[in-house]
Protein backbone atom coordinates (compact mmCIF):
# COMPACT_ATOMS: atom_id res chain seq x y z
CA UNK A 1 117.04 108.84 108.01
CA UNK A 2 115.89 111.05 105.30
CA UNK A 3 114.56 114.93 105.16
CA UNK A 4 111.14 115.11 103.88
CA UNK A 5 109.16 118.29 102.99
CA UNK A 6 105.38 117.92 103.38
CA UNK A 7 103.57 120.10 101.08
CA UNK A 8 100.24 120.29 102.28
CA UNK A 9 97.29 122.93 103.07
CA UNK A 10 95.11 120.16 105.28
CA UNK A 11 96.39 120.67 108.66
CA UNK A 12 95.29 117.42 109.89
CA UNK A 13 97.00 115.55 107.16
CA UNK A 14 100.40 117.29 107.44
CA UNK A 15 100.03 116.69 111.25
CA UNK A 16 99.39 113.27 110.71
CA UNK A 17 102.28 112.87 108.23
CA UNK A 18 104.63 114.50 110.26
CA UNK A 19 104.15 112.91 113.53
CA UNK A 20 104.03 109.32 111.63
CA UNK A 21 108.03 110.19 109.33
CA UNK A 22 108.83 111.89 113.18
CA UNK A 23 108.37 109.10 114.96
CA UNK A 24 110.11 107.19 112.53
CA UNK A 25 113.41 108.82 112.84
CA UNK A 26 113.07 111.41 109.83
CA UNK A 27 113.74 115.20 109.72
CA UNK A 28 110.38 116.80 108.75
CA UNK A 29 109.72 120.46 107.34
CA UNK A 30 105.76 121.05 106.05
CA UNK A 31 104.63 123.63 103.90
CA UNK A 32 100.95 124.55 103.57
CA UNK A 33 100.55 125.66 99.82
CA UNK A 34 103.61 125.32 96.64
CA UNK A 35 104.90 128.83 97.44
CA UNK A 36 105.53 128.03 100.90
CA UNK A 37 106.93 124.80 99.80
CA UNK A 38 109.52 126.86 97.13
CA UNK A 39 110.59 128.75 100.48
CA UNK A 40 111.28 126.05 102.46
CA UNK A 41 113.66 124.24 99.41
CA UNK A 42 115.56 127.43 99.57
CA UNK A 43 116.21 126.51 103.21
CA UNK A 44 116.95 123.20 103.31
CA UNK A 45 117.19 120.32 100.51
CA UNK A 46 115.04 117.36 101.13
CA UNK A 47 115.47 113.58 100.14
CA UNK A 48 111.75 113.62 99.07
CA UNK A 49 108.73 115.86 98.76
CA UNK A 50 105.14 114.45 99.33
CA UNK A 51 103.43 117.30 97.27
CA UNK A 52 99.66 117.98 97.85
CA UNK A 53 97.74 118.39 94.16
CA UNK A 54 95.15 120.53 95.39
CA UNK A 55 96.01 123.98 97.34
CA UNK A 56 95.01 127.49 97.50
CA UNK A 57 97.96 129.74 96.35
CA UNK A 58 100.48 127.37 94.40
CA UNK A 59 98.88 124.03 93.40
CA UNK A 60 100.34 121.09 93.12
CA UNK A 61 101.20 120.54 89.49
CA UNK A 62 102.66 124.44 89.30
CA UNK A 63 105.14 123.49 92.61
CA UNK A 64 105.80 120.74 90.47
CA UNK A 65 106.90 122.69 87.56
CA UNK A 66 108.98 125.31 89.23
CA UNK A 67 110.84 122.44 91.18
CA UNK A 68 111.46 120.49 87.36
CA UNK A 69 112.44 123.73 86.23
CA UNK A 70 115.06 124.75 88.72
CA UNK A 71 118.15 122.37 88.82
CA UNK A 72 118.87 122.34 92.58
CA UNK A 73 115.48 121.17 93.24
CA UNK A 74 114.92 118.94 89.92
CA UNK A 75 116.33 115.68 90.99
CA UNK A 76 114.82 115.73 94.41
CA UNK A 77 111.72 113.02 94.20
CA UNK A 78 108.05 113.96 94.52
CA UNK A 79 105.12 111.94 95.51
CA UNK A 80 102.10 113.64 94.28
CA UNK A 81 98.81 112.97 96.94
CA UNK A 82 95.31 113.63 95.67
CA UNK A 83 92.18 111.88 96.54
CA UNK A 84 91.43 112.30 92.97
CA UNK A 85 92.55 108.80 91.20
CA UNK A 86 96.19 108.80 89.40
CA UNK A 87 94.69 108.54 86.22
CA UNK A 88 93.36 112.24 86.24
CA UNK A 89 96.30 113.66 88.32
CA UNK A 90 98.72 111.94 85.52
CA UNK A 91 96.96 114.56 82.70
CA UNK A 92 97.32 116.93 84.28
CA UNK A 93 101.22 116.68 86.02
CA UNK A 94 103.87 114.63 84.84
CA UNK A 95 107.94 114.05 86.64
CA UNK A 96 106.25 113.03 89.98
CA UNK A 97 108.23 109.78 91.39
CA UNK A 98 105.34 108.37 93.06
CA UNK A 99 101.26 108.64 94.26
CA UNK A 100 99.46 108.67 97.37
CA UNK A 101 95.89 108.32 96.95
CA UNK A 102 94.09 109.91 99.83
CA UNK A 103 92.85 108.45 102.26
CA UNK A 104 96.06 106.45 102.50
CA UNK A 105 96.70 103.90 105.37
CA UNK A 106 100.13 104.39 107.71
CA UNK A 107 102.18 102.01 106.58
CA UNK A 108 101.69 103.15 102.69
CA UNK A 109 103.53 106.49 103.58
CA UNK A 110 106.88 104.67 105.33
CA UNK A 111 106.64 102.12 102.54
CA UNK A 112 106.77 104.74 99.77
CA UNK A 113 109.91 106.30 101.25
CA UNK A 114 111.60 103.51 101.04
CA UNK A 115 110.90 102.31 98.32
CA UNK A 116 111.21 106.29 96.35
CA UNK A 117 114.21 106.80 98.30
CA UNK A 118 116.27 103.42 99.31
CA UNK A 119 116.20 101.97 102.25
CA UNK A 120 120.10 103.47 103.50
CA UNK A 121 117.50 106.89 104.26
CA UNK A 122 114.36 104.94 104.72
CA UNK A 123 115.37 103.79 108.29
């Protein structure tokens, strides 16, 4: 099972997200803005970070940056959510590994870990 940091300031998402990758069988840390997200990669490296593009504090596309610009953290896969579409979170942020429009159904999230991260950590 894979490690997977949830970067995100809506409560109600992150609960969602980490109850559904919990249930599943994966280790999950949350985060609710890109500065508490840095923190927690200091702690503990993840096998993927769903990154929220829209926060107070550290957005999205600056977490993103720091992480491409740090090389313990640069390799480590990021899908970007928005409910913005792709097209406007793409010029804006590039080096994410994946999107999640918001809303997103269930099934979307587990599917997008497996198919970002293999399916040997996938479950």
């Amino acid at each position: 099972m894979a490690t997977v940091l949830i970067v995100e300031d809506e409560f109600g998402i992150a609960e969602v997200l980490e109850a559904l990758l919990g249930d599943a069988g994966h280790r999950v840390l949350t985060a609710v803005n890109g500065e508490h997200g840095l923190r927690r990669l200091a702690e503990v490296t993840p096998d993927i970070v769903f990154l929220d593009y829209m926060m107070p504090v550290m957005d999205g596309p600056a977490t993103l940056r720091a992480m491409q610009s740090a090389p313990a953290y640069r390799a480590i896969p990021v899908v970007m959510m928005s409910s913005l579409p792709e097209s406007v979170i793409a010029g804006s942020c590039s080096g994410y590994r994946a999107f999640l429009r918001k809303p997103f159904l269930l099934r979307s999230v587990t599917d997008l870990i497996a198919e970002v991260i293999g399916g040997d950590k996938a479950g």
